[in-house]
Protein backbone atom coordinates (compact mmCIF):
# COMPACT_ATOMS: atom_id res chain seq x y z
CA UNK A 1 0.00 0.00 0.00
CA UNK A 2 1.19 3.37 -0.93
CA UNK A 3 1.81 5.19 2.16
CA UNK A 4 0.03 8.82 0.79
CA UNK A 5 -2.89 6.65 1.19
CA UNK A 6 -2.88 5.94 4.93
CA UNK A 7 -5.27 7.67 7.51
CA UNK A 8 -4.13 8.73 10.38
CA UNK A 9 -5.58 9.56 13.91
CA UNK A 10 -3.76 11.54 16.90
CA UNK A 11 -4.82 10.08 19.95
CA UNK A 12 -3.96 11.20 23.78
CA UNK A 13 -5.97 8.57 25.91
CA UNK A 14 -9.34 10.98 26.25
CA UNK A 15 -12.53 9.75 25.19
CA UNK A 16 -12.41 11.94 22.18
CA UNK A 17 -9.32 10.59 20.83
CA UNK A 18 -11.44 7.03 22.03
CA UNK A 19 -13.76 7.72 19.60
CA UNK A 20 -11.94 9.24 16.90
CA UNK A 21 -10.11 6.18 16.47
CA UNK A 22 -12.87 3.96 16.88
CA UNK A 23 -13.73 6.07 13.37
CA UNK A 24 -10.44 6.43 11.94
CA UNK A 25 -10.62 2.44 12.18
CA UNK A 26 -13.97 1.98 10.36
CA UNK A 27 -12.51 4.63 7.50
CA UNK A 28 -9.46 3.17 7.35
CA UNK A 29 -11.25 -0.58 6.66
CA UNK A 30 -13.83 1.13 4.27
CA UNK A 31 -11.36 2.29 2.12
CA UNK A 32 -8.61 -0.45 2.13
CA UNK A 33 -5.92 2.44 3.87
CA UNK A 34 -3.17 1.31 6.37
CA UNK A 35 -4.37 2.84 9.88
CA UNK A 36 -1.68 5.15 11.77
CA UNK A 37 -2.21 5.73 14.90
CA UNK A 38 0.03 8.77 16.52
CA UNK A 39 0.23 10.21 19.79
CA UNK A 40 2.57 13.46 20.82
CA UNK A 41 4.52 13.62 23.59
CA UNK A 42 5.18 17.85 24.07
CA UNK A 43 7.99 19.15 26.30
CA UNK A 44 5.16 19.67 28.90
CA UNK A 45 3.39 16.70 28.76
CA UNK A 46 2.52 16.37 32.41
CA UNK A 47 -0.31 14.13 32.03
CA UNK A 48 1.92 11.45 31.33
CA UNK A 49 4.54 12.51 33.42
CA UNK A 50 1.59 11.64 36.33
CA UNK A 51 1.13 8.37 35.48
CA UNK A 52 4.52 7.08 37.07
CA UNK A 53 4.94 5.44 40.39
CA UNK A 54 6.96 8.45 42.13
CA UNK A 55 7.65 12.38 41.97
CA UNK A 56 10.92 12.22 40.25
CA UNK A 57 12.37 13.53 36.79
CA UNK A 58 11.22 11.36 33.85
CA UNK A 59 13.02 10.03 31.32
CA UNK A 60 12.15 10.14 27.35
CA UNK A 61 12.24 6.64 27.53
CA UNK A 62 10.05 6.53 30.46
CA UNK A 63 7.63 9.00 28.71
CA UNK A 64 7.51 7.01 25.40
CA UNK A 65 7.01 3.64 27.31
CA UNK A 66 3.32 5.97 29.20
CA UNK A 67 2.16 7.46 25.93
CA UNK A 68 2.45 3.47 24.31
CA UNK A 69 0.87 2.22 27.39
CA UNK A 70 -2.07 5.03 26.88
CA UNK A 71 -2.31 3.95 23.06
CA UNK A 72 -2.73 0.44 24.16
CA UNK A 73 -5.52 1.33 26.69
CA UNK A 74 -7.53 3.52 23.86
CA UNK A 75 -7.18 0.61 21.17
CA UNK A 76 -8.43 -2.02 24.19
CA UNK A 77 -10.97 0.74 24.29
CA UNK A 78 -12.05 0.99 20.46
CA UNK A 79 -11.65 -2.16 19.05
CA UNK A 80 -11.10 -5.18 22.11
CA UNK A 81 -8.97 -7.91 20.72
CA UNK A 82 -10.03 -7.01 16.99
CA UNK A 83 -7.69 -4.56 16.08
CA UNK A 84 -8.03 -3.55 12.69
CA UNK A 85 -5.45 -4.54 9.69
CA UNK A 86 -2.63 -2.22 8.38
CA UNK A 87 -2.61 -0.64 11.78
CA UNK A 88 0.67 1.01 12.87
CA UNK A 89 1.36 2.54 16.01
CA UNK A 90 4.00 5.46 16.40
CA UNK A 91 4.84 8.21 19.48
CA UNK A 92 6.25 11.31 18.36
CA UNK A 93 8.06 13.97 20.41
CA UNK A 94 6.78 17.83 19.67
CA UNK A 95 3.87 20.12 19.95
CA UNK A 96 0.72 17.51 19.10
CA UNK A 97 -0.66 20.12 16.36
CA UNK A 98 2.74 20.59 14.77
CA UNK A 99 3.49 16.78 14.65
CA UNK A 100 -0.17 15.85 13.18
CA UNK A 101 -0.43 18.76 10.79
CA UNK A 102 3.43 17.23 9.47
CA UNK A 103 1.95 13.99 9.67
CA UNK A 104 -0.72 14.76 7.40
CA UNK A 105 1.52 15.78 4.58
CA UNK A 106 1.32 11.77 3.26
CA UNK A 107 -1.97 11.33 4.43
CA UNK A 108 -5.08 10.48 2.99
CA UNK A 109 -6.93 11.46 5.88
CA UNK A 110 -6.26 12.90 8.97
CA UNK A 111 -8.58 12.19 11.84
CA UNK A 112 -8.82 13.69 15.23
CA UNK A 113 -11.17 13.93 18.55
CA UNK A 114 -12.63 17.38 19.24
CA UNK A 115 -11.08 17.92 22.59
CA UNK A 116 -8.39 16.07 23.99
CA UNK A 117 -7.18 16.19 27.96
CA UNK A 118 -6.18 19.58 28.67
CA UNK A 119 -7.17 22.92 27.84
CA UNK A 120 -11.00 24.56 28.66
CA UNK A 121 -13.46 22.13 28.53
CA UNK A 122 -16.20 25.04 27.35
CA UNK A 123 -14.47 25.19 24.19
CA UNK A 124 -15.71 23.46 21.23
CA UNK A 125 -13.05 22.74 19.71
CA UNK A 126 -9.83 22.36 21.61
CA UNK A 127 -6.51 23.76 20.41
CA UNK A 128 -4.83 20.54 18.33
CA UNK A 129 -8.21 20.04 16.44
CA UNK A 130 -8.84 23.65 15.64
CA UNK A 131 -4.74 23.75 14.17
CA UNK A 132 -5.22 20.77 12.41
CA UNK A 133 -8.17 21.59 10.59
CA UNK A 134 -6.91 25.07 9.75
CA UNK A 135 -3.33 23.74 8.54
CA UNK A 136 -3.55 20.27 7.69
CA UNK A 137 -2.25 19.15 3.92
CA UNK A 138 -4.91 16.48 3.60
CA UNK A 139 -8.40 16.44 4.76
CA UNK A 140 -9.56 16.86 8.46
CA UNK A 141 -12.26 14.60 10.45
CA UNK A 142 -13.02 16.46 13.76
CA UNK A 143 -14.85 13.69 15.55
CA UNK A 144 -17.16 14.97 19.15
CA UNK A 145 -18.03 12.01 21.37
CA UNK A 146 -20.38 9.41 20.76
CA UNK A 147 -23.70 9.56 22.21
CA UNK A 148 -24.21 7.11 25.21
CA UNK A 149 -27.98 4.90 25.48
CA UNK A 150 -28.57 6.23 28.46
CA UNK A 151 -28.63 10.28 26.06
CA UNK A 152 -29.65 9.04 23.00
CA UNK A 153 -33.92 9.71 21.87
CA UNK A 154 -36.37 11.46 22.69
């Protein structure tokens, strides 16, 4: 497979990213497209920084082996044991937004949750969606959350 064709989804472990993959896997199958699944780690990235045992400095390595384990945890989340073929798994170091929009330079499609951990969570859009969609190279599918049973009808 030609590797302009893949689609790729940024994910950070939020339920946005949950479901943006869970979408990004169901495009990715209707098409035929290898599945590339990124997450950022940014010089700041103290959400991942809180997942270790102890208050000490982190490592990259140590940081690399968190954002992997958070990956894991949102595929579990998405697909169970099924994950879907052609799927790739990569952690990047840099600024989420600058990393996916450069990501999206071979891309088919990029696809991304609307909010992701941080930031305000009045804000429709959060900050890596809103720069993706404004400077991405390929097209951009902002994904909100899914609607639960228990909010669905009328």
């Amino acid at each position: 497979m030609n590797v302009d064709q893949r689609i790729v989804v940024g994910v950070d472990g939020s339920e946005f990213s949950t479901t943006a993959l869970r979408l990004a896997g169901r495009m990715a199958a209707g098409l035929n497209a290898p599945l590339e699944v990124i997450t950022c780690v940014g010089t700041s990235d103290f959400f991942l920084a809180s997942h270790l045992p102890e208050e000490r400095t982190v490592t990259t390595t140590e940081l690399e082996e968190t954002a992997k384990r958070l990956v894991d945890q949102s595929l579990e989340r998405a697909f169970g044991s099924a994950l879907p073929d052609g799927l790739t798994r990569t952690v990047k170091f840099g600024p989420p937004a600058k990393v996916l929009v450069d990501e999206s330079r071979d891309a088919q499609l990029l696809v991304v949750g609307r909010r992701g951990r941080g930031g305000f969570l009045a804000q429709v859009m959060g900050s890596v969606s809103g720069a993706c969609a404004a400077h991405a190279y390929c097209p951009v599918l902002v994904v909100g959350q899914e609607a639960r049973e228990d909010q669905a009808g009328g």
